[in-house]
Protein backbone atom coordinates (compact mmCIF):
# COMPACT_ATOMS: atom_id res chain seq x y z
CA UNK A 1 107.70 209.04 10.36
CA UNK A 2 104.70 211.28 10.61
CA UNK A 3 106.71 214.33 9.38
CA UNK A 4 107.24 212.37 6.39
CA UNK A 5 103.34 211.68 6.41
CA UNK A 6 102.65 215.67 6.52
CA UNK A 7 104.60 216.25 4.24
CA UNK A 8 103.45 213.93 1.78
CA UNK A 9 100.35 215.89 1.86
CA UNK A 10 101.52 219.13 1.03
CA UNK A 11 100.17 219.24 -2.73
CA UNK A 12 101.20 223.50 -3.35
CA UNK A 13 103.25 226.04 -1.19
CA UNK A 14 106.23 227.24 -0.07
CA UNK A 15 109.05 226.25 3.17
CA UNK A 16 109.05 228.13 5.71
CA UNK A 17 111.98 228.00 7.93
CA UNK A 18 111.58 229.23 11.93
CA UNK A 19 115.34 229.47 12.53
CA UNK A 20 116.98 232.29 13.18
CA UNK A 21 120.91 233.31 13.65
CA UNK A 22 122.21 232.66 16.63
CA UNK A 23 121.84 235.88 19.49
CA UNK A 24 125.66 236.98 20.46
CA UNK A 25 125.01 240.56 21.33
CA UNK A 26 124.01 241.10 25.20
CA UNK A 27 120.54 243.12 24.88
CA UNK A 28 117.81 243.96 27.52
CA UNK A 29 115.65 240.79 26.67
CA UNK A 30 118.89 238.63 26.34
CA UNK A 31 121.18 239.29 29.74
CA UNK A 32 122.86 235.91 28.34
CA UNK A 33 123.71 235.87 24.67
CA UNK A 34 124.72 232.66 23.65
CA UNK A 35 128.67 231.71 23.71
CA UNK A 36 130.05 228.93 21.64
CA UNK A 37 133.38 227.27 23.53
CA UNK A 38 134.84 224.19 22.85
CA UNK A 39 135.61 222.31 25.86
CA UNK A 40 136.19 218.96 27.46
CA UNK A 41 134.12 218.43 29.77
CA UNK A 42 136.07 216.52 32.51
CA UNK A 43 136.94 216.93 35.96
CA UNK A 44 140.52 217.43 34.73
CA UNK A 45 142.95 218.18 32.07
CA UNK A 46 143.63 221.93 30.70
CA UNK A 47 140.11 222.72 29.62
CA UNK A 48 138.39 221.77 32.98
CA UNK A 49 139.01 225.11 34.32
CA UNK A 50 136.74 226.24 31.60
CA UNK A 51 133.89 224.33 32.26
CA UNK A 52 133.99 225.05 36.19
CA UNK A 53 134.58 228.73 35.42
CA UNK A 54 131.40 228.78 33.08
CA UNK A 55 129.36 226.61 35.74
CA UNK A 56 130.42 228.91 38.72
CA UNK A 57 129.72 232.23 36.65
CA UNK A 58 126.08 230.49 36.06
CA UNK A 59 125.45 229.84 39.93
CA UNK A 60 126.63 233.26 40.46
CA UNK A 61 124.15 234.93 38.33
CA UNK A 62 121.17 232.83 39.79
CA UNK A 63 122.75 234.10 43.30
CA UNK A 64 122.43 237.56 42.41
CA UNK A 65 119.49 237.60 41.29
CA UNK A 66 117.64 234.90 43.82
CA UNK A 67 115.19 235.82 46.21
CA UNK A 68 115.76 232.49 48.27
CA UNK A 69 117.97 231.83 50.96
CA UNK A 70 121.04 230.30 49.74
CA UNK A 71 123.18 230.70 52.39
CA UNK A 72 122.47 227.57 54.53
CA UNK A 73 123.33 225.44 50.97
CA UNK A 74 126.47 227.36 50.57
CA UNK A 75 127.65 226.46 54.38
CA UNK A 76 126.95 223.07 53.40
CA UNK A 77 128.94 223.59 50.13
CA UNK A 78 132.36 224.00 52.73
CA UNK A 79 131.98 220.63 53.20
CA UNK A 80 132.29 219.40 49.61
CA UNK A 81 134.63 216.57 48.48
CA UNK A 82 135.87 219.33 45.30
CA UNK A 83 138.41 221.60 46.77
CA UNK A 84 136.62 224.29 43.62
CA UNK A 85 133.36 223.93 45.55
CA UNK A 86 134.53 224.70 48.55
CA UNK A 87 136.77 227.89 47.53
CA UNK A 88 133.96 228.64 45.71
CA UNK A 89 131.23 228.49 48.14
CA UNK A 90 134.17 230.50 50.52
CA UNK A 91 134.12 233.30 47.99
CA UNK A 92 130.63 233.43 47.68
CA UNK A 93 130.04 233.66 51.32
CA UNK A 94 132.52 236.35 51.67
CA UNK A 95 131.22 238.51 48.55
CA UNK A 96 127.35 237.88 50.39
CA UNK A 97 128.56 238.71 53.74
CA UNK A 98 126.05 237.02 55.79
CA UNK A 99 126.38 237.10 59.72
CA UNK A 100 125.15 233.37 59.48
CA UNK A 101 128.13 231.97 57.56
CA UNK A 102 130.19 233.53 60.81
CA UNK A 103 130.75 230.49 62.77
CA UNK A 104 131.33 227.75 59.36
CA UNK A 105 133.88 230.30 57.77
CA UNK A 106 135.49 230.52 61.40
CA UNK A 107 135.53 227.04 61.47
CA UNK A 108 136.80 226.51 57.43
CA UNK A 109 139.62 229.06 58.16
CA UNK A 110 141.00 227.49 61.58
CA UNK A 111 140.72 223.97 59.92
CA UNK A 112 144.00 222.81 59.62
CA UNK A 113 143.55 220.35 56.78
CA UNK A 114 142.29 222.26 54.92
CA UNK A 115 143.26 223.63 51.70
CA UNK A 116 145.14 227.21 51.86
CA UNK A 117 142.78 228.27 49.19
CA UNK A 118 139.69 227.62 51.59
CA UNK A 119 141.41 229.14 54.37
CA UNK A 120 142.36 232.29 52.82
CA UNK A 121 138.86 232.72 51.26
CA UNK A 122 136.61 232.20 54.52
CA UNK A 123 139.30 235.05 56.17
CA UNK A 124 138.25 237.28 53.75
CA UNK A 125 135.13 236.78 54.61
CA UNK A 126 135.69 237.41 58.45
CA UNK A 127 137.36 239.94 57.74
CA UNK A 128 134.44 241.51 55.43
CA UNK A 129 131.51 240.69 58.54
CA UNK A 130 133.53 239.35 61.10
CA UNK A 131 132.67 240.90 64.53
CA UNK A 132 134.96 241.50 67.66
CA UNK A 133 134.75 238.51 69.15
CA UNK A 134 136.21 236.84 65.53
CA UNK A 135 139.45 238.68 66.67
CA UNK A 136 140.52 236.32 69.44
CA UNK A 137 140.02 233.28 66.81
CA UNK A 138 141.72 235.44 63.87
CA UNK A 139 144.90 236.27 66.81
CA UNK A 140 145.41 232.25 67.08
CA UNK A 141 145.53 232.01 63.46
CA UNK A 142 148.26 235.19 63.54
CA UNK A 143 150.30 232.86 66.16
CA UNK A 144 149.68 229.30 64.29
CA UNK A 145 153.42 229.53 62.79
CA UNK A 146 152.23 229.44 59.28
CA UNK A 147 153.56 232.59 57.55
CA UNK A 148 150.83 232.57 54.79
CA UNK A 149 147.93 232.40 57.17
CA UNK A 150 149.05 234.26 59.71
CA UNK A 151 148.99 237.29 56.89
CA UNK A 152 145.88 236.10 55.89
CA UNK A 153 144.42 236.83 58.84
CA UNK A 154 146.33 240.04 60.21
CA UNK A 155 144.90 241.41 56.66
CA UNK A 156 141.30 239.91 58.10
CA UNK A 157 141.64 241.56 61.76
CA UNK A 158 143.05 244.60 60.56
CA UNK A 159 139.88 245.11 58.28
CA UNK A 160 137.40 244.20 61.41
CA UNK A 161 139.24 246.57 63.41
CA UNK A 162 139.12 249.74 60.72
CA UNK A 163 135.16 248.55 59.90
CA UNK A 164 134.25 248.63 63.47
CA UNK A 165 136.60 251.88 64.55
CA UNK A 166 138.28 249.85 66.84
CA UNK A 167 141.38 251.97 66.97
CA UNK A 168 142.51 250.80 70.40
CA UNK A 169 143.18 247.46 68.40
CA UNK A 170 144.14 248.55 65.05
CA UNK A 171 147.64 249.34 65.96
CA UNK A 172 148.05 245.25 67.20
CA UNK A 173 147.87 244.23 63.35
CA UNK A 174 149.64 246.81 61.45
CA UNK A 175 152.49 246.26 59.28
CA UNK A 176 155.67 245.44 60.43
């Protein structure tokens, strides 16, 4: 209504228009050019991925570049109801390789129901900053029966071993 009013006042002159087109092209002072992608957004269906990926690709960026501690909400994330949030927050913790996230990606990766996915993730992650005393945990995981995890985490204790020159040990997990 009071646009209308301003207008109405505007005797001479010309319009001026502040829009501009849209800023695709990835520059110094725009690390985020804008992306148009149709989506539903819905926990399911084909296009969820989508959505998630975009949302996850945002928190990563903020993650990069934070100067906060994040790690504490991202052991907490582990616990999450949404099996993506919890791979997620796995990955995350591997990629960041805290010595904190030690004991809840132990925990996530001996859990037995949990999801594979979260499993496989947090043995990457012990396997990326695990120490020597992750091996004994990472050797019941090699006996559990489970074919899948068990070369999950020979791949996991075999990279602790080779990080911390722990050739005595090395040979244990080798390839058969």
């Amino acid at each position: 209504a009071k646009r209308k009013q301003a207008a109405a006042l505007v005797k001479d002159g010309i319009s001026v228009s502040l829009a501009g087109d849209v800023n695709t092209e990835k520059t110094v002072d725009n690390p985020r050019p804008y992306e148009h992608m149709m989506v539903l957004a819905n926990e399911t269906g084909a296009m969820a991925s989508h959505v998630k990926r975009a949302a996850q690709d945002a928190l990563d960026d903020i993650l990069a570049s934070a100067t906060a501690d994040f790690v504490p909400a991202l052991c907490t994330a582990l616990d999450h109801q949404t099996l993506d949030v919890r791979v997620w927050a796995a990955e995350r913790l591997r990629d960041y390789g805290d010595a904190r996230a030690l004991d809840v990606l132990l925990a996530a990766a001996r859990d037995e129901s949990e999801q594979f996915l979260v499993r496989a993730a947090a043995m990457a992650g012990l396997g990326k900053f695990g120490d020597e005393g992750t091996l004994a945990s990472l050797e019941e995981l090699i006996q559990s029966g489970n074919r899948n995890l068990a070369f999950d985490a020979k791949n996991a204790a075999r990279e602790i071993c080779q990080r911390l020159k722990l050739d005595r040990r090395l040979g244990i997990y080798q390839e058969e």
